[in-house]
N, C-alpha and C. Protein backbone atom coordinates (compact mmCIF):
# COMPACT_ATOMS: atom_id res chain seq x y z
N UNK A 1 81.59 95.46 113.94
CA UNK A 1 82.84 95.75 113.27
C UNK A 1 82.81 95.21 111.84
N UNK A 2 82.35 94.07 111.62
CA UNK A 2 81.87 93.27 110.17
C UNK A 2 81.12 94.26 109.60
N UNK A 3 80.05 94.63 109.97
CA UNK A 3 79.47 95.42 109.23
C UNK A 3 80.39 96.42 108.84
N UNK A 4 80.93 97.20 109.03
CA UNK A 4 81.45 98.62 109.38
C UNK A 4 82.53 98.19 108.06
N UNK A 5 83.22 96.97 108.32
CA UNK A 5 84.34 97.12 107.47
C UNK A 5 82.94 96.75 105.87
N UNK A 6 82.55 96.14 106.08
CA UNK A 6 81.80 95.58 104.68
C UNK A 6 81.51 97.30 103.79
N UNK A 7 80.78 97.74 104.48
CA UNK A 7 79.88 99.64 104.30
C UNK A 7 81.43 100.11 103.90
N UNK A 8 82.32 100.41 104.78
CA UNK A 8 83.67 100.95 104.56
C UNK A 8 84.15 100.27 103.40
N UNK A 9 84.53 99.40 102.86
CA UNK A 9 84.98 98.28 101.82
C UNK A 9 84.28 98.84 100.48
N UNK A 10 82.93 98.50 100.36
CA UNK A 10 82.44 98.75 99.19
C UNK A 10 81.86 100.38 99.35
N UNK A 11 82.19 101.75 99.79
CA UNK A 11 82.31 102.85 99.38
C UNK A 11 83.85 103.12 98.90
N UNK A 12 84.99 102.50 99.65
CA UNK A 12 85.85 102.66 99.00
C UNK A 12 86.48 102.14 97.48
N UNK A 13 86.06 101.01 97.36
CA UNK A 13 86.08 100.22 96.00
C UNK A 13 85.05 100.52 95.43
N UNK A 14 83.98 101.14 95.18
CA UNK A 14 83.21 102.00 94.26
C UNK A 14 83.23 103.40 93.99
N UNK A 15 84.07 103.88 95.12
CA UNK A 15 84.12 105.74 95.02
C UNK A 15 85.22 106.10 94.24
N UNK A 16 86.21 104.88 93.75
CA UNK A 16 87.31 105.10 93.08
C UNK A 16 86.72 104.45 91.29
N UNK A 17 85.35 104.03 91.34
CA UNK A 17 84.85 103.85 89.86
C UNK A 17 84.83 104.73 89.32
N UNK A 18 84.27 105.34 88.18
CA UNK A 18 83.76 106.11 87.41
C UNK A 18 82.57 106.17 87.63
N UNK A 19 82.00 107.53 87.95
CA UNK A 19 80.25 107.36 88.17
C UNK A 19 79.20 109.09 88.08
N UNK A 20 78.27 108.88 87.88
CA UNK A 20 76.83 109.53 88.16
C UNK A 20 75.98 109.03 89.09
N UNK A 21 75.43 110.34 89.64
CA UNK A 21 74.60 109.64 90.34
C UNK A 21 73.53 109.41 91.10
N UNK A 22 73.27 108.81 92.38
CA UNK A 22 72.22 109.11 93.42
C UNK A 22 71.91 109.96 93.79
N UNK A 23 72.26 110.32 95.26
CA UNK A 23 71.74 111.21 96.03
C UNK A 23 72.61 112.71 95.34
N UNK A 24 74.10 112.55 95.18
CA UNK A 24 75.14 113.38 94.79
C UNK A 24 74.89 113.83 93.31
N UNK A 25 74.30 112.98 92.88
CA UNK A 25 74.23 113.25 91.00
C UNK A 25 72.35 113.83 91.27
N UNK A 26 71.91 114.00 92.15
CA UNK A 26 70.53 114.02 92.15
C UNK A 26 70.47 115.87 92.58
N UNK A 27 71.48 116.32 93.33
CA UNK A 27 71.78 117.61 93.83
C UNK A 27 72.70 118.40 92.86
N UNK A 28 73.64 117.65 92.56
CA UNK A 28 74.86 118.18 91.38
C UNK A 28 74.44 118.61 90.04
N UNK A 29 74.80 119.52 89.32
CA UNK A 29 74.63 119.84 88.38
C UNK A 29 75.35 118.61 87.35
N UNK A 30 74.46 118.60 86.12
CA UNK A 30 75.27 117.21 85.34
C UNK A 30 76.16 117.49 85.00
N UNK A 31 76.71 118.49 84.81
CA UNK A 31 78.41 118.02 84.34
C UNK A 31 79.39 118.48 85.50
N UNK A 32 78.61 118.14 86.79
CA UNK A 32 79.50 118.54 87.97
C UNK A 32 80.39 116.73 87.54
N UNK A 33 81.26 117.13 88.01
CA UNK A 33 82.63 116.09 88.12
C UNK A 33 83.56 115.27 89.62
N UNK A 34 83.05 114.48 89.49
CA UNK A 34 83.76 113.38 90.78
C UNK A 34 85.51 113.77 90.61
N UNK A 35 85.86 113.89 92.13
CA UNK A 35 87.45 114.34 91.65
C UNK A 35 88.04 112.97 91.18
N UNK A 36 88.95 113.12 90.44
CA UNK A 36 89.56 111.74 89.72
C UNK A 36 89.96 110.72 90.72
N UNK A 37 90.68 111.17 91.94
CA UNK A 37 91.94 110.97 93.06
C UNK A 37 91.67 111.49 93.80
N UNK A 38 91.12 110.66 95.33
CA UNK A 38 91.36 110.84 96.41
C UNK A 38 91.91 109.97 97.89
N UNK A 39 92.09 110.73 98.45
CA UNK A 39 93.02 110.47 99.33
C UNK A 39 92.59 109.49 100.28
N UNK A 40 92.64 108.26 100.72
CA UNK A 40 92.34 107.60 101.37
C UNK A 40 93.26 107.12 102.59
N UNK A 41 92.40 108.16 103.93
CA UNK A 41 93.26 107.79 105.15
C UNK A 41 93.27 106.42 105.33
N UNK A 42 94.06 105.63 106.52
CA UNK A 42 94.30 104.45 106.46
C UNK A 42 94.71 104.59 108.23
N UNK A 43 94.81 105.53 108.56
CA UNK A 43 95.34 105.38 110.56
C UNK A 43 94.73 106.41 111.04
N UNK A 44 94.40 106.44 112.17
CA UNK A 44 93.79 108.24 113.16
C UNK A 44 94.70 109.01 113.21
N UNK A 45 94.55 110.09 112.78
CA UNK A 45 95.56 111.42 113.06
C UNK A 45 95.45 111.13 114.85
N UNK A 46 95.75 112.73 115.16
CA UNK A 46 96.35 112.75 116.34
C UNK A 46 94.33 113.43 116.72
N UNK A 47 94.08 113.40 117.73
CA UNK A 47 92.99 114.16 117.75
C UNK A 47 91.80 114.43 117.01
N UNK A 48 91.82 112.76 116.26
CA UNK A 48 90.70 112.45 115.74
C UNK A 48 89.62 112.10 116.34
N UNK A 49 88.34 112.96 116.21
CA UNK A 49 86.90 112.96 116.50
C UNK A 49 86.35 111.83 116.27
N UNK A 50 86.71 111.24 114.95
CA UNK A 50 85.65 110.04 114.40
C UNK A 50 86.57 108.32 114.93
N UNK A 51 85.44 107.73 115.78
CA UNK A 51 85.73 106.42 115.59
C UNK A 51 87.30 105.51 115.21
N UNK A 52 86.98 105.73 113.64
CA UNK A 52 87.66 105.29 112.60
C UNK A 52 88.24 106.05 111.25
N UNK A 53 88.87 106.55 110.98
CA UNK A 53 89.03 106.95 110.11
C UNK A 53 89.16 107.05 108.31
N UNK A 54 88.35 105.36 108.37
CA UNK A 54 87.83 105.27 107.37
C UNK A 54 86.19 105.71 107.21
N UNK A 55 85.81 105.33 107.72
CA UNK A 55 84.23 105.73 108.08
C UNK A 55 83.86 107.17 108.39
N UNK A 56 85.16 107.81 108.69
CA UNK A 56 84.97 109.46 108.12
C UNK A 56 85.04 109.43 107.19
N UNK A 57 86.16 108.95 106.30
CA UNK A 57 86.40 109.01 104.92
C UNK A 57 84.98 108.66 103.93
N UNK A 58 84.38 107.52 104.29
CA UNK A 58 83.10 107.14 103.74
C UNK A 58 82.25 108.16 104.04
N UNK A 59 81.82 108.83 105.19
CA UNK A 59 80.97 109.87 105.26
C UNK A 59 81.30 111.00 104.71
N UNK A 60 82.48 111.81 104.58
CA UNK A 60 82.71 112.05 103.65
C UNK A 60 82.37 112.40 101.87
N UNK A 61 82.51 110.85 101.46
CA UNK A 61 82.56 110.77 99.93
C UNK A 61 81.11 109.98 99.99
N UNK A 62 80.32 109.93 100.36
CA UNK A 62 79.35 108.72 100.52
C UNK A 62 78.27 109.28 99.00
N UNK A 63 78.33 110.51 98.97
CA UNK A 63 77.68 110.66 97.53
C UNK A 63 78.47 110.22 96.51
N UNK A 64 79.86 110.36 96.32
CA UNK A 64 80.68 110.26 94.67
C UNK A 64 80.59 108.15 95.38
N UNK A 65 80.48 107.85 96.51
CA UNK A 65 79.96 106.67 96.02
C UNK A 65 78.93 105.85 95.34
N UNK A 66 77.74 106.52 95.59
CA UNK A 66 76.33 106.73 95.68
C UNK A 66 76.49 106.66 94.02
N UNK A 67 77.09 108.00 93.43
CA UNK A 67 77.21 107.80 92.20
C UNK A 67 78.08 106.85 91.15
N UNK A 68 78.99 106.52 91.68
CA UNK A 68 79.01 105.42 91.32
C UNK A 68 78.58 103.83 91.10
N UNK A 69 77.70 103.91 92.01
CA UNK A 69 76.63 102.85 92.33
C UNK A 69 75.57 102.91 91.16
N UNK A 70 75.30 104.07 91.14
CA UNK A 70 73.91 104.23 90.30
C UNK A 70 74.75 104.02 88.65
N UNK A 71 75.76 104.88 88.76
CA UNK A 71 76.48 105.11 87.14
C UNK A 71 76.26 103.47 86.24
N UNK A 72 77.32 102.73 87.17
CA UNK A 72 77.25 101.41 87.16
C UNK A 72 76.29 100.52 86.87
N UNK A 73 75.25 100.64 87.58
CA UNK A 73 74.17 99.36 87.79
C UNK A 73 73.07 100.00 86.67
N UNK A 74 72.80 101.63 86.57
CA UNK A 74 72.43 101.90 85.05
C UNK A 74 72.74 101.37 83.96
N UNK A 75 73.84 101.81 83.25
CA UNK A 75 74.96 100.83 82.49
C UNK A 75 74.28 99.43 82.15
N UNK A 76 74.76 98.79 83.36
CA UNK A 76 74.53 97.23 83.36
C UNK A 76 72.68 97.28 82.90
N UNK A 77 71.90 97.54 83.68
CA UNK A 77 70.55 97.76 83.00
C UNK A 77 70.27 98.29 81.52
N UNK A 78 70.99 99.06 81.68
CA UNK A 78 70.64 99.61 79.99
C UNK A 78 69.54 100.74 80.31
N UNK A 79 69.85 101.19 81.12
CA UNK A 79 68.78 102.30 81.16
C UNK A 79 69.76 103.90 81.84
N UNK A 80 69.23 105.22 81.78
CA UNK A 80 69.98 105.98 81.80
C UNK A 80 70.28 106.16 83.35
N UNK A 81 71.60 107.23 84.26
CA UNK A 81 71.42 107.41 85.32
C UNK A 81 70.23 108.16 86.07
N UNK A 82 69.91 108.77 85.70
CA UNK A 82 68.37 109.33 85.96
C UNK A 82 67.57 109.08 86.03
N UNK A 83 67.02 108.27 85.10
CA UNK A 83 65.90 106.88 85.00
C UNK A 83 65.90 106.12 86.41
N UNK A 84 67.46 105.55 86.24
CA UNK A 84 67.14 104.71 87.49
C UNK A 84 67.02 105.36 89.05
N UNK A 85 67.56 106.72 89.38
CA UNK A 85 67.72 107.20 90.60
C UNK A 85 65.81 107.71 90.44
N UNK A 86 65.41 108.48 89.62
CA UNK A 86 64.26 108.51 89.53
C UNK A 86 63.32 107.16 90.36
N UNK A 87 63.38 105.93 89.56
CA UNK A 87 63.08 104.56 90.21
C UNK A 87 63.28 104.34 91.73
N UNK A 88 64.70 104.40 92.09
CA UNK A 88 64.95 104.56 93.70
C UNK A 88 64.01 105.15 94.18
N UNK A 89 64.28 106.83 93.81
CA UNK A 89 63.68 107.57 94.90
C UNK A 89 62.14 107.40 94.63
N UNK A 90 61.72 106.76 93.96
CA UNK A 90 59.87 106.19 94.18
C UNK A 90 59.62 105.08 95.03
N UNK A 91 61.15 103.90 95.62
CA UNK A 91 60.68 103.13 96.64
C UNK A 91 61.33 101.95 95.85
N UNK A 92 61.70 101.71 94.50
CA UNK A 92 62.28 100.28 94.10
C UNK A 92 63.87 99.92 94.48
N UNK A 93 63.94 98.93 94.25
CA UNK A 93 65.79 98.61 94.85
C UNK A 93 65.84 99.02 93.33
N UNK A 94 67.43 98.79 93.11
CA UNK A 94 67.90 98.42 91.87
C UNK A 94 67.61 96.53 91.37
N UNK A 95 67.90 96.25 92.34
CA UNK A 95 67.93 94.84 91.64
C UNK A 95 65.82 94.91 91.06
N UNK A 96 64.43 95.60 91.56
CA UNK A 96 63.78 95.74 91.15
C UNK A 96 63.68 96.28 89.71
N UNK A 97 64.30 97.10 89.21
CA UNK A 97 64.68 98.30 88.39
C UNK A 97 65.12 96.90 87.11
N UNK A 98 65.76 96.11 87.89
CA UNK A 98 66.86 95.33 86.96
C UNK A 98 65.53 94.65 86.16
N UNK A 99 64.91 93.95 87.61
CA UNK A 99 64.10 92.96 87.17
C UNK A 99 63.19 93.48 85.81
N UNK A 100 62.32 94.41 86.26
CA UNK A 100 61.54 95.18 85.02
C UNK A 100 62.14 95.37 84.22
N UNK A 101 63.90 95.65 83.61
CA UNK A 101 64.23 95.74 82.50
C UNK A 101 64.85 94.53 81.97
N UNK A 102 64.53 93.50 82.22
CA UNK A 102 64.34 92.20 82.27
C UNK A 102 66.23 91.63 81.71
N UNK A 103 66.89 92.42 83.22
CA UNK A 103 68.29 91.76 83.27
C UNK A 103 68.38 91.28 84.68
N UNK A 104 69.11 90.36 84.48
CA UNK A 104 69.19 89.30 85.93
C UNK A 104 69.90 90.00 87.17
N UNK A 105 69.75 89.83 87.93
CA UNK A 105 70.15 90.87 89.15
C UNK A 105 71.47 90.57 89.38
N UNK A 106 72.17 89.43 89.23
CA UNK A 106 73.58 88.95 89.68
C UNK A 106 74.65 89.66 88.56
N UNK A 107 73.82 90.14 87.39
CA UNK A 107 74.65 90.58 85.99
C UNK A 107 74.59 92.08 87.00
N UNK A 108 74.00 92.87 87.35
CA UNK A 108 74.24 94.06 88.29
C UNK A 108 75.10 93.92 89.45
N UNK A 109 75.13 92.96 90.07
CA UNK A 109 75.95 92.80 91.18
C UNK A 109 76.86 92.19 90.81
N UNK A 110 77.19 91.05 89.70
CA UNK A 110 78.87 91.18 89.22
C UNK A 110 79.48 92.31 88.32
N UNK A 111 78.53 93.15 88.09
CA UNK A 111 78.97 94.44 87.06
C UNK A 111 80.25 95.03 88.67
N UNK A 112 79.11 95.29 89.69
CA UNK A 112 79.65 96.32 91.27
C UNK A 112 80.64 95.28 91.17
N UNK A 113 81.02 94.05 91.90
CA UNK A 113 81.86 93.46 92.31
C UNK A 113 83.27 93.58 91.36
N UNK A 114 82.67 93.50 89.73
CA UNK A 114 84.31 93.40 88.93
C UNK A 114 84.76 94.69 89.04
N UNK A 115 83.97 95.39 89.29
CA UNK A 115 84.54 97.43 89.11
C UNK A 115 85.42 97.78 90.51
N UNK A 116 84.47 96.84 91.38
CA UNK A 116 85.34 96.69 93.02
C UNK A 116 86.72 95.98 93.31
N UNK A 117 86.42 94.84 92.18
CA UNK A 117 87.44 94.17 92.20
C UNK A 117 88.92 94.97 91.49
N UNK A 118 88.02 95.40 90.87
CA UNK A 118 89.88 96.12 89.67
C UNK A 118 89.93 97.36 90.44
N UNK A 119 88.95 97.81 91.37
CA UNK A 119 90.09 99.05 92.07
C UNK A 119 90.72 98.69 93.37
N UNK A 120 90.45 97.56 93.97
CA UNK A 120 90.96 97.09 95.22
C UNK A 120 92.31 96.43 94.23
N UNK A 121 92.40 95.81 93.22
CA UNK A 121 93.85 95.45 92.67
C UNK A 121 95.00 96.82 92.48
N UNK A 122 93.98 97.85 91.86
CA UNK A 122 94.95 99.00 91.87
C UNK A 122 95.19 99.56 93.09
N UNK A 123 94.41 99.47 93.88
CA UNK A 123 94.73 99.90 95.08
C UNK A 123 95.78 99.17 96.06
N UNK A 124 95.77 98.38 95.88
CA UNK A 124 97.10 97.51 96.43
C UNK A 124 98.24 97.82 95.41
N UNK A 125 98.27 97.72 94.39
CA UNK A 125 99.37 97.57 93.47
C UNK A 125 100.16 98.97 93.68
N UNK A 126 99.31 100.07 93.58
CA UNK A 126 99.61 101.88 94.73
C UNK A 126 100.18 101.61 96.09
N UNK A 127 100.09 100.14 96.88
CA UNK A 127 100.32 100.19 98.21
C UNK A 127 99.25 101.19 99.21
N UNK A 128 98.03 101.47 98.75
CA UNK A 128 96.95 102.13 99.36
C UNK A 128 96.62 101.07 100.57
N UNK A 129 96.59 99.74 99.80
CA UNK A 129 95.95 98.56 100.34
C UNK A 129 97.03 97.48 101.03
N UNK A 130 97.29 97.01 101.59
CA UNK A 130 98.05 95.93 101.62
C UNK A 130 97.03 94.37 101.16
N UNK A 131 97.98 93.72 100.73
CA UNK A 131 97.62 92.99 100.05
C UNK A 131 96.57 91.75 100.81
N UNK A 132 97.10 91.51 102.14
CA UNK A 132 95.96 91.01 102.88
C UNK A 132 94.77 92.04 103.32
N UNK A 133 94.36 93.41 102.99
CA UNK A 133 93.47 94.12 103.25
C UNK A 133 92.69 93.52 101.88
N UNK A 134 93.72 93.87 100.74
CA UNK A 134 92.65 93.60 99.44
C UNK A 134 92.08 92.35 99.46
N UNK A 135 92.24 91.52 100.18
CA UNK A 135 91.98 89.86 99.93
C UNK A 135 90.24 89.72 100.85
N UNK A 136 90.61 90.33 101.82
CA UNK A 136 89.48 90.80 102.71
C UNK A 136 88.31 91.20 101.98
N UNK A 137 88.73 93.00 101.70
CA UNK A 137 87.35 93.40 100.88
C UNK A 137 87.07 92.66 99.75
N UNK A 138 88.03 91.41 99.31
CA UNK A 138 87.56 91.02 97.79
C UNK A 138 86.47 89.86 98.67
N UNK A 139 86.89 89.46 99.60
CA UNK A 139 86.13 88.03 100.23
C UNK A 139 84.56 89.26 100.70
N UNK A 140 84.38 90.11 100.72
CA UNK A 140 83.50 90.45 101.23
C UNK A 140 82.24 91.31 100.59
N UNK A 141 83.36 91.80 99.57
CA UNK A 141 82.44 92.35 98.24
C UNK A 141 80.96 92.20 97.77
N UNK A 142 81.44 90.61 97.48
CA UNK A 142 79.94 90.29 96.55
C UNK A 142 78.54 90.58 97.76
N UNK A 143 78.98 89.92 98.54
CA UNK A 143 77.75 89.96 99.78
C UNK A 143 77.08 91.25 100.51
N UNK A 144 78.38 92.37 100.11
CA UNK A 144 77.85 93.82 100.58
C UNK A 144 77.60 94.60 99.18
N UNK A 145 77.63 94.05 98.24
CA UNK A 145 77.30 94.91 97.01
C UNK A 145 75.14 93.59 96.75
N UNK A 146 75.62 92.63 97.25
CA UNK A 146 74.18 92.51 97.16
C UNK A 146 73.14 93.15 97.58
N UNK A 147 73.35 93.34 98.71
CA UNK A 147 73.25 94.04 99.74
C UNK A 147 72.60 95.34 99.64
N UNK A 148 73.49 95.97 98.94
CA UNK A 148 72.93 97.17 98.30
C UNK A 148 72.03 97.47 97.26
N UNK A 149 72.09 96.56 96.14
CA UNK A 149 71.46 95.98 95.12
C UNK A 149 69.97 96.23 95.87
N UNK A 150 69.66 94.81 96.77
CA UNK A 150 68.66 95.20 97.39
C UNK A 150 67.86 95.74 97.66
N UNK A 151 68.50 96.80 98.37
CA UNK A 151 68.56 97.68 98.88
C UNK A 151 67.26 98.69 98.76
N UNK A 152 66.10 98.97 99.58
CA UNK A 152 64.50 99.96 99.01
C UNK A 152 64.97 101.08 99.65
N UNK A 153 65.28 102.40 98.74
CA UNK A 153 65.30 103.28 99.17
C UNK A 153 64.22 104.10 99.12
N UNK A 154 63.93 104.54 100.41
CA UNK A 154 62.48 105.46 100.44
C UNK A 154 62.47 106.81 99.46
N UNK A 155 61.01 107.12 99.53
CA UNK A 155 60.66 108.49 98.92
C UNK A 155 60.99 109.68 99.23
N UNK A 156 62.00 110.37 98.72
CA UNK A 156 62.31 111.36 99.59
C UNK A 156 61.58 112.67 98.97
N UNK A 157 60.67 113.76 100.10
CA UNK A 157 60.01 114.50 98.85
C UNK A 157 61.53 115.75 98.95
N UNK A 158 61.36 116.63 97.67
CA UNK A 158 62.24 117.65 97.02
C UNK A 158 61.77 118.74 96.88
């Protein structure tokens, strides 16, 4: 369940960043566009299939998160979104990516965490969140955005 909310937590507080990207920016045409605003269930309809209904929601959007991930931690590197998804999909994390462009890996993972942090504030301040939900994903953030950082994504061939 920890896990689940952590994965759930940081796609939702990154899918509401601004981004380019991974897997989604890797298929998308470049000036395809992340919708600005979306809708984030919060209870099971009536005759819901999935589990949870956040974790549909994440499966779902899991690319306009993806791209936001990459948008971001590019940025913070100084290198373009392409460059770095290029890098991924040859087998490096990002925090590798970081290392070779000789920025410290925690400056990438507090870049994710403050971008997580100011949409879990707007997101409460909307009432999306309640305010002990936001306190949660903020306590849980840094450790699942490391996480990802990490993170070796294999070679995928195209």
């Amino acid at each position: 369940m920890k896990k689940m909310f952590a994965t759930v937590t940081v796609g939702l507080v990154l899918s509401a960043t601004a981004g380019v990207g991974l897997s989604a920016g890797l298929a998308s045409p470049a000036g395809a566009a992340t919708p600005a605003s979306v809708s984030i269930p919060t209870t099971a309809g009536p005759g819901s299939s999935s589990p949870h209904p956040l974790r549909a929601w994440l499966r779902t959007h899991r690319k306009a998160v993806a791209r936001n991930v990459v948008e971001i931690s590019a940025k913070t590197i100084g290198i373009t979104p392409p460059a770095l998804v290029g890098a991924l999909r040859s087998g490096e994390s990002i925090a590798q990516v970081a290392q070779a462009h000789h920025v410290d890996v925690t400056t990438v993972v507090d870049a994710l965490v403050q971008a997580g942090d100011k949409q879990v504030g707007h997101a409460v301040t909307d009432h999306t969140l309640t305010p002990a939900q936001g306190v949660r994903i903020e306590a849980v953030l840094p450790r699942a955005t490391t996480r990802i950082v990490d993170h070796v994504h294999g070679h995928k061939a195209g």
